[in-house]
C-alpha atoms as a PDB file:
ATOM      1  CA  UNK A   1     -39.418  26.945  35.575  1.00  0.00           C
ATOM      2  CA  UNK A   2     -35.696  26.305  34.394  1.00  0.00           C
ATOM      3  CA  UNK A   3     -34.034  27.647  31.411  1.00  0.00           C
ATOM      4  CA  UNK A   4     -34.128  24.179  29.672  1.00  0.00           C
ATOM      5  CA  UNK A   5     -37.980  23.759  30.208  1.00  0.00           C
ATOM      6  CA  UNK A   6     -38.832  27.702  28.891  1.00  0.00           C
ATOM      7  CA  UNK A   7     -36.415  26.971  25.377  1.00  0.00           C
ATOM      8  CA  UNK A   8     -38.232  23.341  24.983  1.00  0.00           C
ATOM      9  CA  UNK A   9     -40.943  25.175  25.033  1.00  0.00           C
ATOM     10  CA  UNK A  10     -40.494  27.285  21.373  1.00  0.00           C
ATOM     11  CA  UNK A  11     -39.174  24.020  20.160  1.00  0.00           C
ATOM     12  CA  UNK A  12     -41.919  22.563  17.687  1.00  0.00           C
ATOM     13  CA  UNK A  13     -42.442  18.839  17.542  1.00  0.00           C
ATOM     14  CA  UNK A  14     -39.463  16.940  15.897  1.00  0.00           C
ATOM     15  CA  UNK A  15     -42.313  14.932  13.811  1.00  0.00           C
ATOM     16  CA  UNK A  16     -45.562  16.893  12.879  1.00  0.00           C
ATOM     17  CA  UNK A  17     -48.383  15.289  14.036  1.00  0.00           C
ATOM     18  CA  UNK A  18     -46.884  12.756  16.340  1.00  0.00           C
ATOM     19  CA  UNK A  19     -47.668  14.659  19.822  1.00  0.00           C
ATOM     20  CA  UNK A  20     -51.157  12.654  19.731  1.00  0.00           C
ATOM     21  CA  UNK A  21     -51.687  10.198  22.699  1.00  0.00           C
ATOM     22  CA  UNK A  22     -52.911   7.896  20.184  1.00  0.00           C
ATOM     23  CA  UNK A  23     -49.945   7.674  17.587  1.00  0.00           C
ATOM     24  CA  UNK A  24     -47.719   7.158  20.899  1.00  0.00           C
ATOM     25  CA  UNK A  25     -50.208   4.305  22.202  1.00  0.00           C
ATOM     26  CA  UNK A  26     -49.530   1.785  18.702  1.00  0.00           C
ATOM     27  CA  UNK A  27     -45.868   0.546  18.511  1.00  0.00           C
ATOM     28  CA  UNK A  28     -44.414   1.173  14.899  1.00  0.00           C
ATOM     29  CA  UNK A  29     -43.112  -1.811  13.236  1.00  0.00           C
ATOM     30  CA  UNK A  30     -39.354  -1.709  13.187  1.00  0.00           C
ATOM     31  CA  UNK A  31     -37.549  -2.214  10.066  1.00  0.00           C
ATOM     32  CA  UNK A  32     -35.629  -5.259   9.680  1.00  0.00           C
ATOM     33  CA  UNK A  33     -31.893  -6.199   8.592  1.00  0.00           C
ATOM     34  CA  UNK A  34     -31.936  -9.035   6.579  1.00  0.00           C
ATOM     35  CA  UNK A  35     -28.953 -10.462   4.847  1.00  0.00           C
ATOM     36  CA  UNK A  36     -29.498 -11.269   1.359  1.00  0.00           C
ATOM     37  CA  UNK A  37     -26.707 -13.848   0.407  1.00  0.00           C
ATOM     38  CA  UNK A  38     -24.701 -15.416   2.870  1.00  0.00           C
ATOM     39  CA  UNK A  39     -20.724 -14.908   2.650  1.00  0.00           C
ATOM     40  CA  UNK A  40     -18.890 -17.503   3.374  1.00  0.00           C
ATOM     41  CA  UNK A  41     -15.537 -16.975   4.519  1.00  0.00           C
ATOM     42  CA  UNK A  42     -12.462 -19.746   4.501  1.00  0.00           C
ATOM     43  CA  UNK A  43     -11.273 -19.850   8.567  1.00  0.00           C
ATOM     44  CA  UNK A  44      -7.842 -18.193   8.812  1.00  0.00           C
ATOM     45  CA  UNK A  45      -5.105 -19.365  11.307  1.00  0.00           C
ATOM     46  CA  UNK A  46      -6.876 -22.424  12.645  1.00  0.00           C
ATOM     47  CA  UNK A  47      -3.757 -23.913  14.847  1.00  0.00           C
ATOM     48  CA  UNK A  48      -4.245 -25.810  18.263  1.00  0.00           C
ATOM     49  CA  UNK A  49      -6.874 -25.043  20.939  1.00  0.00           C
ATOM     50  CA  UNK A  50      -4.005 -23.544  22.905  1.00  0.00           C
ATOM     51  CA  UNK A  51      -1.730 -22.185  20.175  1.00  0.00           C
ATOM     52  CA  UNK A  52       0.655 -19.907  22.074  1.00  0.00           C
ATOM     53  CA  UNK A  53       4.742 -18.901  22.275  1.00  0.00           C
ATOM     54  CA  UNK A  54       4.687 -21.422  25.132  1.00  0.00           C
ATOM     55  CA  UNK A  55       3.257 -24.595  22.795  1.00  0.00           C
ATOM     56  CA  UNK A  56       5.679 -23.692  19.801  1.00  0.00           C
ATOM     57  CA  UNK A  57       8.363 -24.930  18.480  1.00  0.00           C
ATOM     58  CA  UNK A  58      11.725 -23.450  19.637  1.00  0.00           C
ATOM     59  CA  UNK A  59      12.798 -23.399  15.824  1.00  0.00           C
ATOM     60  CA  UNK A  60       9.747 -20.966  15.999  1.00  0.00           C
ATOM     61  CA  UNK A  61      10.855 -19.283  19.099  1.00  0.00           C
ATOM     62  CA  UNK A  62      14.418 -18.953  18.134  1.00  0.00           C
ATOM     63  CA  UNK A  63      13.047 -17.363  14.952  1.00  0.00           C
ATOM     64  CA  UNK A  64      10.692 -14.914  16.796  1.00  0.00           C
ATOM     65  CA  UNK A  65      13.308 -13.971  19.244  1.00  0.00           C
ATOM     66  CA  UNK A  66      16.271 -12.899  16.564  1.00  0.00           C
ATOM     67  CA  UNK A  67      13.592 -11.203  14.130  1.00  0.00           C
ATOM     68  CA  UNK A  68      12.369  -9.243  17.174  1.00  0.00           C
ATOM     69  CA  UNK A  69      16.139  -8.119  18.928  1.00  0.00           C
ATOM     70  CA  UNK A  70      16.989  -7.701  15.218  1.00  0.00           C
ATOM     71  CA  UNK A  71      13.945  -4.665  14.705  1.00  0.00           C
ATOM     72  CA  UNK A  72      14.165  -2.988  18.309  1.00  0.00           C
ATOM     73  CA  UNK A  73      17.762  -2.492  17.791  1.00  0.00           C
ATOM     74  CA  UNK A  74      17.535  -1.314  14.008  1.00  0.00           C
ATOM     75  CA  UNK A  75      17.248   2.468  12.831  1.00  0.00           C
ATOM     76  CA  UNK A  76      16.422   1.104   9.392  1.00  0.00           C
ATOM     77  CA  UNK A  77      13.592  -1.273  10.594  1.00  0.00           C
ATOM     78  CA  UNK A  78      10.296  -0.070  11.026  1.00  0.00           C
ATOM     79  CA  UNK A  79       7.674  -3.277  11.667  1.00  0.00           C
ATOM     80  CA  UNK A  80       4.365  -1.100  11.379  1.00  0.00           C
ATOM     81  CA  UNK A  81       4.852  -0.138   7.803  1.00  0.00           C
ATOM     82  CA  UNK A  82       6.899  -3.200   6.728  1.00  0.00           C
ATOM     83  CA  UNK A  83       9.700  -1.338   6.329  1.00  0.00           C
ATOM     84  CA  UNK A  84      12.940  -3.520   6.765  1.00  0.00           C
ATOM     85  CA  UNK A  85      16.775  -3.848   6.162  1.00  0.00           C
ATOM     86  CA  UNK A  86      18.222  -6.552   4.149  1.00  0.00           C
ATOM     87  CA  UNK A  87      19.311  -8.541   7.253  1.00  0.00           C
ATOM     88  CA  UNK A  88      15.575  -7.697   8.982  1.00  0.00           C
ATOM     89  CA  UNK A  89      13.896  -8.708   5.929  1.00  0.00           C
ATOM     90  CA  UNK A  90      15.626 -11.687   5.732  1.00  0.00           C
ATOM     91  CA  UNK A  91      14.950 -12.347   9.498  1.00  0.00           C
ATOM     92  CA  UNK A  92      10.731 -11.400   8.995  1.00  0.00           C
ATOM     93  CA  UNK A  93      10.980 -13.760   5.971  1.00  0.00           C
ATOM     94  CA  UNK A  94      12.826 -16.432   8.395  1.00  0.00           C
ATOM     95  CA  UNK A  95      10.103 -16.170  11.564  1.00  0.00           C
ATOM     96  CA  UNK A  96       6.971 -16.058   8.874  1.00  0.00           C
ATOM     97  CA  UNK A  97       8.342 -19.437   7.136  1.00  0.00           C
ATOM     98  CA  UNK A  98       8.925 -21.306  10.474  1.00  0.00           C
ATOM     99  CA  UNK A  99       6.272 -23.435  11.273  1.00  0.00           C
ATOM    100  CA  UNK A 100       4.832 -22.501  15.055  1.00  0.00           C
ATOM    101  CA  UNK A 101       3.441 -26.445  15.685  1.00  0.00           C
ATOM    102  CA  UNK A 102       5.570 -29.397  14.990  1.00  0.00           C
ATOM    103  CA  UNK A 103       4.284 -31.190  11.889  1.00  0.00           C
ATOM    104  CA  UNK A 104       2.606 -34.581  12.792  1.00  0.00           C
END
């Protein structure tokens, strides 16, 4: 006899009444989750199949490129809070303006 089995042994049942081979036998039906209205959400960013740096624009790329030397370089800049200089702001508002697929 192990340590484990003589404490589970004081334990009482977690439910009273439910150590009977016969409430163990019949399944319990399970609750179920059902959504009462359905949301309906607008699709957000729906580019290309294959929308990637390598299928956009260079004006895009170019834009990307000087916004991201600009805030790895910058004391003042710090991307995760938005927090930018005048000349990174101006670059983030530059690179989020630029279109990343060539308009048709």
């Amino acid at each position: 006899m192990s340590l484990l089995s003589s404490l589970l042994d004081h334990m009482p049942p977690a439910i009273a009444g439910t150590d009977s081979p016969i409430l163990r036998s019949r399944p319990e039906p399970r609750p179920r989750l059902v959504l009462a209205t359905r949301v309906e959400r607008p699709g957000q960013f729906i580019t290309g199949p294959h929308a990637s740096a390598a299928t956009a624009t260079p004006e895009w790329r170019l834009a990307r490129d000087q916004y991201l030397n600009h805030i790895m370089a910058c004391r003042g800049c710090y991307a995760p809070t938005g927090r930018h200089c005048t000349a990174g702001a101006h670059l983030r508002a530059s690179y989020d303006n630029t279109p990343t697929e060539a308009l048709q």
